[in-house]
Protein backbone atom coordinates (compact mmCIF):
# COMPACT_ATOMS: atom_id res chain seq x y z
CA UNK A 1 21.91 5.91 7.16
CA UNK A 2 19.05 4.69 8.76
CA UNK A 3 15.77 7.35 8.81
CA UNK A 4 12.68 6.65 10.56
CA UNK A 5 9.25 7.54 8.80
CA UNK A 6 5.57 6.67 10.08
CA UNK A 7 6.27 3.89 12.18
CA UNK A 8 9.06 2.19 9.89
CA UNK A 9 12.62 2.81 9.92
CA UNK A 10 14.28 3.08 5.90
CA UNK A 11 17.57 2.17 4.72
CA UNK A 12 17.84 2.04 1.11
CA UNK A 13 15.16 0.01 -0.16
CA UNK A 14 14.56 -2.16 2.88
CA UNK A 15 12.05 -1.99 5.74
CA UNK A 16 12.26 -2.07 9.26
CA UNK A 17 8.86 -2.57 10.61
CA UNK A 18 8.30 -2.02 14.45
CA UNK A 19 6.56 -5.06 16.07
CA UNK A 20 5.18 -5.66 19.58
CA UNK A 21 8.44 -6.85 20.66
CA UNK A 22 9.79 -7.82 17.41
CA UNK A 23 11.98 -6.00 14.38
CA UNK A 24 10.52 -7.04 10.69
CA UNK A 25 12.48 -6.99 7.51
CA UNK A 26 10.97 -5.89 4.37
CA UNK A 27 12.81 -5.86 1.06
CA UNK A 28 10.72 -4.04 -1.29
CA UNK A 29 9.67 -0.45 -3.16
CA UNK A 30 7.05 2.08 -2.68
CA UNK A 31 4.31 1.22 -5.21
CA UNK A 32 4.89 3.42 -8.25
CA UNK A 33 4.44 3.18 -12.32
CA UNK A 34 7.55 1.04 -12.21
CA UNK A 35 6.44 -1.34 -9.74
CA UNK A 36 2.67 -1.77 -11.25
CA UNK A 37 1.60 -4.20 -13.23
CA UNK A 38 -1.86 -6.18 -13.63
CA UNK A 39 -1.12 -8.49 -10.41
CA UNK A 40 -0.23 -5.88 -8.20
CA UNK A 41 -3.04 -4.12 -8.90
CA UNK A 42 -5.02 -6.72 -8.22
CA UNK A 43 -2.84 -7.41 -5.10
CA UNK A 44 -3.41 -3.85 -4.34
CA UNK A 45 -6.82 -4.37 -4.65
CA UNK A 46 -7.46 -7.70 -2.14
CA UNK A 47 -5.61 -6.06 0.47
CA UNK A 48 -7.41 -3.36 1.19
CA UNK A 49 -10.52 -5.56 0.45
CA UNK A 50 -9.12 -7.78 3.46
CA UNK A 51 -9.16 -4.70 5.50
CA UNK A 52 -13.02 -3.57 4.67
CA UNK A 53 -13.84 -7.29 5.35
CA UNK A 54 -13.11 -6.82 8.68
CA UNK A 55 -14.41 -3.55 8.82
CA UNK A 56 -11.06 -1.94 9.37
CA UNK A 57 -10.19 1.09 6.75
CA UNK A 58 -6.58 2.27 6.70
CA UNK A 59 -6.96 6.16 6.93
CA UNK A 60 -4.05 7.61 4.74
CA UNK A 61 -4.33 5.89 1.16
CA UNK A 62 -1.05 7.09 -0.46
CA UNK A 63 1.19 5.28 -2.77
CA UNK A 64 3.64 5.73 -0.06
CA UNK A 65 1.51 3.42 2.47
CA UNK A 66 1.92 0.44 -0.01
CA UNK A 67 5.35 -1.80 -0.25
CA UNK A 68 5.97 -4.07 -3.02
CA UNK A 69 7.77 -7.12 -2.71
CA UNK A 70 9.92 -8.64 -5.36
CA UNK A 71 7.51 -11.26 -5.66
CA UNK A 72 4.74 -8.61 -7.01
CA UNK A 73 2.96 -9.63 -3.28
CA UNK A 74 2.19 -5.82 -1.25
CA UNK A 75 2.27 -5.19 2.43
CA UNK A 76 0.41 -2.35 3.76
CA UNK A 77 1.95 0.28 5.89
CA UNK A 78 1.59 3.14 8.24
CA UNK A 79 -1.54 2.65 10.10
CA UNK A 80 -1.34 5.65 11.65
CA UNK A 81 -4.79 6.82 10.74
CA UNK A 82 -6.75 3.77 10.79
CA UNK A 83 -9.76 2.76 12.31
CA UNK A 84 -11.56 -0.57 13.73
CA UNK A 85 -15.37 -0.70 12.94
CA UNK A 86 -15.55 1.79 9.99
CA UNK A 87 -18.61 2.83 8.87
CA UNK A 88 -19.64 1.95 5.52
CA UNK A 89 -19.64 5.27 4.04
CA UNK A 90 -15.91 5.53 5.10
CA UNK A 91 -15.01 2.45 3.38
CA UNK A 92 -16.39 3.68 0.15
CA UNK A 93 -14.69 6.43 0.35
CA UNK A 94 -11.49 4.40 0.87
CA UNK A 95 -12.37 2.84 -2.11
CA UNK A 96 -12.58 5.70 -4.16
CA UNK A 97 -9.23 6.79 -3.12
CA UNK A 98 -7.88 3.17 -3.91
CA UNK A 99 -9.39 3.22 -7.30
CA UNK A 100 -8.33 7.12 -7.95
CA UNK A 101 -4.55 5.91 -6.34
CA UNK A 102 -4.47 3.18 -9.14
CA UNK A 103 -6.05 5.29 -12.10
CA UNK A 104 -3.29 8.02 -11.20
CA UNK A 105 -0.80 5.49 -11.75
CA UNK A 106 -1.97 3.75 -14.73
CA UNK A 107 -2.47 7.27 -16.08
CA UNK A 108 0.78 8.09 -16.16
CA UNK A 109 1.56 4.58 -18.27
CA UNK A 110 -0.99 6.25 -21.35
CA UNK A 111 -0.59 4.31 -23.63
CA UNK A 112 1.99 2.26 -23.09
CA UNK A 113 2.09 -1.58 -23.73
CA UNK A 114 4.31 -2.17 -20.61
CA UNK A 115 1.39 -2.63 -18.39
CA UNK A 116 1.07 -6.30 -18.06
């Protein structure tokens, strides 16, 4: 069955990502404790840093919003609520929602060893 959700279309684990006049294919997973590690954290991390580069800040910073591949790389999604030309007090409040997104995650590891 094929579902369509902010902008993407879902079946199973894959993506279908609407282009100008082009279909995408993404094979990965929602980020979530299973899919974290060190490197996609800091992949995580430099993506959204791309982003406030550019001033651009994504809007909706869920764990939802953020594929990862199966090699550990992430793709943003669901721009939905984004905006061009941020100002800067926007983007560090995106970045407090990044870091709290991550800590959320991690927090749910406690203590285990398995983060790597």
């Amino acid at each position: 069955m094929l579902t369509f959700a902010g902008g993407l279309f879902w079946r199973k684990s894959r993506c279908f990502g609407l282009g100008w006049n082009h279909l995408i294919l993404l094979q990965g997973s929602h980020l979530s404790i299973t899919s974290l590690n060190r490197k996609v954290e800091a992949n995580v991390l430099a993506a959204f840093a791309a982003l406030h580069k550019l001033n651009v800040i994504h809007g909706d910073v869920r764990r939802e919003n953020v594929l990862v591949l199966e090699d550990h790389s992430v793709r943003l999604i669901n721009f939905e609520n984004g905006s061009i030309a941020a100002e800067e007090d926007k983007i560090r409040w995106e970045d407090e929602e990044i870091q709290h997104m991550l800590s959320e995650l991690k927090g749910r590891w406690g203590a285990s060893s398995e983060y790597d």
